[in-house]
Protein backbone atom coordinates (compact mmCIF):
# COMPACT_ATOMS: atom_id res chain seq x y z
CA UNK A 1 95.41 90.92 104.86
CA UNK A 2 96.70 94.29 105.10
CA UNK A 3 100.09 92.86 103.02
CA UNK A 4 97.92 91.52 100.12
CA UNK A 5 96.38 94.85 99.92
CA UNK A 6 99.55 96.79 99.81
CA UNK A 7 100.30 94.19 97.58
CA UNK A 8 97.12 94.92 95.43
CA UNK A 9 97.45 98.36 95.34
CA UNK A 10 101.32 97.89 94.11
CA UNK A 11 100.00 96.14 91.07
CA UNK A 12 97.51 98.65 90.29
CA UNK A 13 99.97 101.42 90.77
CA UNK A 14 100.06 103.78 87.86
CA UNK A 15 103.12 102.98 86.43
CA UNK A 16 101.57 99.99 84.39
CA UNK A 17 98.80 101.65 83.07
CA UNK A 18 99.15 105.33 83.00
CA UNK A 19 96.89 106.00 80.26
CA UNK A 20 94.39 103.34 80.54
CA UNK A 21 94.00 104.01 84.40
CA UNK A 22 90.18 102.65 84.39
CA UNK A 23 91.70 99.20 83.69
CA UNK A 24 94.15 98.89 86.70
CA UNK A 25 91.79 96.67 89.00
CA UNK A 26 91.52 94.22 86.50
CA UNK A 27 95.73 93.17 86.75
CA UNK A 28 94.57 93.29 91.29
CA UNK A 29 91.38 90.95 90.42
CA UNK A 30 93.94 88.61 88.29
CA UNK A 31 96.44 88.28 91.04
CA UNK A 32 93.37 87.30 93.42
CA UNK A 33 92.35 85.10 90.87
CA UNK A 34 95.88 83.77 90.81
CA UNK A 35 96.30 83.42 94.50
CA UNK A 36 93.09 81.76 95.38
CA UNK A 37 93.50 78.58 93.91
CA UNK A 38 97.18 78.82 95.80
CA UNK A 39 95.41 79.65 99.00
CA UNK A 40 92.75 76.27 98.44
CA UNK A 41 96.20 74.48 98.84
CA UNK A 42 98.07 76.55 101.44
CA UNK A 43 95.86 77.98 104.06
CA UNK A 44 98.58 80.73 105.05
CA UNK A 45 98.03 82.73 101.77
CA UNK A 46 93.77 83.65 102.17
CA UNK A 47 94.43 86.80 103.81
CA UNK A 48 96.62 87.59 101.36
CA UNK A 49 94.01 86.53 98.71
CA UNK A 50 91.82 88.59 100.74
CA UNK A 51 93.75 91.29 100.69
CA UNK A 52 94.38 91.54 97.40
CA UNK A 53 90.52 91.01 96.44
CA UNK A 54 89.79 94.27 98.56
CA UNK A 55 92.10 96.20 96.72
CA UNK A 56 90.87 95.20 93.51
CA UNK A 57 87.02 95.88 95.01
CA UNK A 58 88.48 99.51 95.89
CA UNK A 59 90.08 99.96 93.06
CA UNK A 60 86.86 99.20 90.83
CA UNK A 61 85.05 101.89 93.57
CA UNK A 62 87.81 104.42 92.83
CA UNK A 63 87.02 104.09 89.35
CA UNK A 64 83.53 104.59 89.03
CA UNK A 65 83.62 107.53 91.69
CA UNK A 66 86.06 109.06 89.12
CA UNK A 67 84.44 108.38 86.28
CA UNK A 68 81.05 109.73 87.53
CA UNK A 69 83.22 113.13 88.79
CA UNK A 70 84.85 113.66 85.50
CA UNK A 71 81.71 114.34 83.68
């Protein structure tokens, strides 16, 4: 679990999307999306799945906390 969330964070990371930062869970919530049907199949990649899915939930968190302290 704690690799798929490294790994989610990694794909959030602010390289991508610099200027549209609010938007960066959305490319973790597609790789979950991605690696769940994978995981139906192969029961080794849910925590990663998991993982992932977490990052993309604290991601979405981190965004709304910001948003609310920017006004």
């Amino acid at each position: 679990m704690l690799l798929g969330f490294g790994l989610g964070l990694l794909v959030m990371s602010p390289g991508a999307v610099l200027y549209y930062w609010f938007f960066a869970p959305v490319a973790a919530l597609i790789l979950a999306g991605v690696l769940t049907p994978v995981a139906a199949v192969r029961s080794r990649v849910w925590p990663v799945a998991e993982g992932v899915f977490a990052a993309a939930l604290f991601g979405f968190v981190a965004v709304v906390v910001f948003a609310v302290g920017v006004r």
